[in-house]
Protein backbone atom coordinates (compact mmCIF):
# COMPACT_ATOMS: atom_id res chain seq x y z
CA UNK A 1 81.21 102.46 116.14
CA UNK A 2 84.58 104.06 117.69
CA UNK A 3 86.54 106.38 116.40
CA UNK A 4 89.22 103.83 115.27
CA UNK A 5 86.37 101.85 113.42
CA UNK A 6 84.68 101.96 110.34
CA UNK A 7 83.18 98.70 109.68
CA UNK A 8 82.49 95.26 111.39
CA UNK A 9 84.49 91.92 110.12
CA UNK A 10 81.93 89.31 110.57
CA UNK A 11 83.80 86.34 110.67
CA UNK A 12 80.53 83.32 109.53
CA UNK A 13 82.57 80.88 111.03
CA UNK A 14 85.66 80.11 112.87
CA UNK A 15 88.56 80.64 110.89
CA UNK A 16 87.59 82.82 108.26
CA UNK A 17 90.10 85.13 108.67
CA UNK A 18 88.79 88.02 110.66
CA UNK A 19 91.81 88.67 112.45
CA UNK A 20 94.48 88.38 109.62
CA UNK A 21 91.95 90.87 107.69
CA UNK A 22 92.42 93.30 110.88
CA UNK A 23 96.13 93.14 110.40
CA UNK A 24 95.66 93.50 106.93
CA UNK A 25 93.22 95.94 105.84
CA UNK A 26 93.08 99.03 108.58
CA UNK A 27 89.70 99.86 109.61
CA UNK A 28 87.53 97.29 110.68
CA UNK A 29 86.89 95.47 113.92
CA UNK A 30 86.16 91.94 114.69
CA UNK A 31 82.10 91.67 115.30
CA UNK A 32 83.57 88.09 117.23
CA UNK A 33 80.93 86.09 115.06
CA UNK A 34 77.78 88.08 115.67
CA UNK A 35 76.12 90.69 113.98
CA UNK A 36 76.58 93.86 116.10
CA UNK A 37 73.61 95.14 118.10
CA UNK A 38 71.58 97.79 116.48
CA UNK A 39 72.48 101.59 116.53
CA UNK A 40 72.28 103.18 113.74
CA UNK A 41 73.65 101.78 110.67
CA UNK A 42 76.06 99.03 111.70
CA UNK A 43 78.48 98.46 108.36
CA UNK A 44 79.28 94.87 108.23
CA UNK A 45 81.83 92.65 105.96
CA UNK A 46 80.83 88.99 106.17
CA UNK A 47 83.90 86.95 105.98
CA UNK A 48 84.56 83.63 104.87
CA UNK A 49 86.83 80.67 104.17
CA UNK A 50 86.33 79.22 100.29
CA UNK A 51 85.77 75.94 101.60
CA UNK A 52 82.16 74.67 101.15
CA UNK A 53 81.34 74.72 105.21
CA UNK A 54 82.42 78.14 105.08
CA UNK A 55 81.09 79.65 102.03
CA UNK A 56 77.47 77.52 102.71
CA UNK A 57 78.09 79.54 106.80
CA UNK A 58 78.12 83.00 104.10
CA UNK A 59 75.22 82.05 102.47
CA UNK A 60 73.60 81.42 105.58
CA UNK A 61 74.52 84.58 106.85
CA UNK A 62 73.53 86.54 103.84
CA UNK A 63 70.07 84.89 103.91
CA UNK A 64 69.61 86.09 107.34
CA UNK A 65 70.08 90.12 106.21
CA UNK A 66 68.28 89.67 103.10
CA UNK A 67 64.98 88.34 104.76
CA UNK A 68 65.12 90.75 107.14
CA UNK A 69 65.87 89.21 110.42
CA UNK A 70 68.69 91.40 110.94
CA UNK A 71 68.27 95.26 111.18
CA UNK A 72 70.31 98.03 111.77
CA UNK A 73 72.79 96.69 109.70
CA UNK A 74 74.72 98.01 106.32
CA UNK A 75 75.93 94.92 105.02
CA UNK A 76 78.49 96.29 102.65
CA UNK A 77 79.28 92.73 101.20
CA UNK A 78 81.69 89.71 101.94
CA UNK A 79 85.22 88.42 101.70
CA UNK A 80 86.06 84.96 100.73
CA UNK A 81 89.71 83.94 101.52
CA UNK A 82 91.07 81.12 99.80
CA UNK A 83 91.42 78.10 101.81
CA UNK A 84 93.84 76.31 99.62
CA UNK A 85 96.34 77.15 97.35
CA UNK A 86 95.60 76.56 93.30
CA UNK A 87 92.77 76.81 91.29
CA UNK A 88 89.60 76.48 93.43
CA UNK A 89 86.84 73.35 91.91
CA UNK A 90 84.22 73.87 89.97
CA UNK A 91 82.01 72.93 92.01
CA UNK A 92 82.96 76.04 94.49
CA UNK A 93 83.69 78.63 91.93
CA UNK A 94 79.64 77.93 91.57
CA UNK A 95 78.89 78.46 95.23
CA UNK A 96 81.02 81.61 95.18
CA UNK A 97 78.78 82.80 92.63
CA UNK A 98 75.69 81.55 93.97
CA UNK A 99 76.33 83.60 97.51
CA UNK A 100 77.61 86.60 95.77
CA UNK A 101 74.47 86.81 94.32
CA UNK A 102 72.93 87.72 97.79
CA UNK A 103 75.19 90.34 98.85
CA UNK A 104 76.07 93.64 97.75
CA UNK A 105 79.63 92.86 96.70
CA UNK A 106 82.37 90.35 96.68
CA UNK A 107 86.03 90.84 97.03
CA UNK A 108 88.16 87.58 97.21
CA UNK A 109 91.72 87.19 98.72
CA UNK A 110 93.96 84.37 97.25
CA UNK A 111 95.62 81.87 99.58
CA UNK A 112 98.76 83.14 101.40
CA UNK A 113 101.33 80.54 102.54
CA UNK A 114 103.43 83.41 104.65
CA UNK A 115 99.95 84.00 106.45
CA UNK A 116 99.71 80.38 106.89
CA UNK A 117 103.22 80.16 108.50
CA UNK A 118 101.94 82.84 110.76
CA UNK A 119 103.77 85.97 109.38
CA UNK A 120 103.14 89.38 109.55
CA UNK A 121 100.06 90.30 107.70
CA UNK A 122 101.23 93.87 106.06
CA UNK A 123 104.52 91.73 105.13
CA UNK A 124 103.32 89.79 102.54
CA UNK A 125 99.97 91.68 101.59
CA UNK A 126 98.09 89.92 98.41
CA UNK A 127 97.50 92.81 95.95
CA UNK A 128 93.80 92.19 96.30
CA UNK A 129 93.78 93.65 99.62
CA UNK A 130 94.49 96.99 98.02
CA UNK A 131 90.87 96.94 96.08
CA UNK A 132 89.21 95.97 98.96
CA UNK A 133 90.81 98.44 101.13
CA UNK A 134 89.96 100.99 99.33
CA UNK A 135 86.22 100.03 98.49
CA UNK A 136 85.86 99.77 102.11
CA UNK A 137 87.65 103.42 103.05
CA UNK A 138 85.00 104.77 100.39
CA UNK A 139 81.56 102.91 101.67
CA UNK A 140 82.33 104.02 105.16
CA UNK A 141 83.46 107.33 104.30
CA UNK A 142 80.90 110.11 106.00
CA UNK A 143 78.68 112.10 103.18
């Protein structure tokens, strides 16, 4: 980890949103789909699209720390960024909650259309980036 750097953005599939989240929320660095070679206590943030692929690519992902296959890692939980605008289906409001159940927490960002049309992150910031920038500031804080 670099000075600049306090956590990982695992992106679990292309297009998750990795890089808007760098723009975004401060702090973190793009793992570029991988989890980051052991050294200590890597902090990680899986991210995700809400899309079924995407959130099924989380689950995946979250499977893989909790059986153990992956060490040296502090995953500190996982971002799900909408995919659509609206009310997401039943069908993955379940999945949501079926792979948040595997990781230590869950912070969700609502669909942006000015991120869509390619503006500025920090421009039009969705108020739930504040939560999750500040959880994030306080996991990776030194003791």
């Amino acid at each position: 980890m670099d000075n600049g750097q306090a956590w990982w953005w695992l992106g679990v599939h292309g297009g998750a949103g990795v890089s808007t989240l760098e723009q975004a929320v401060p702090g973190g660095r793009d793992a570029g789909r991988a989890w980051p070679a052991a050294g200590g206590s890597q902090p990680v943030v899986l991210v995700a699209r809400s899309g079924a692929n995407g959130l099924r690519a989380a689950q995946n992902a979250a499977q893989q720390w909790a059986s153990g296959m992956v060490s040296g890692v502090d995953l500190l939980g996982l971002v799900v960024v909408a995919d659509a605008p609206g009310k997401r289906p039943k069908a993955l409001r379940d999945l949501v909650l079926l792979v948040s159940g595997a990781v230590p927490r869950l912070w969700e960002i609502p669909w942006s259309e000015p991120w869509r049309l390619g503006e500025p992150p920090l421009a039009h910031l969705p108020k739930e980036c504040a939560p999750l920038a500040h959880d994030l500031t306080r996991l990776t804080r030194p003791a």
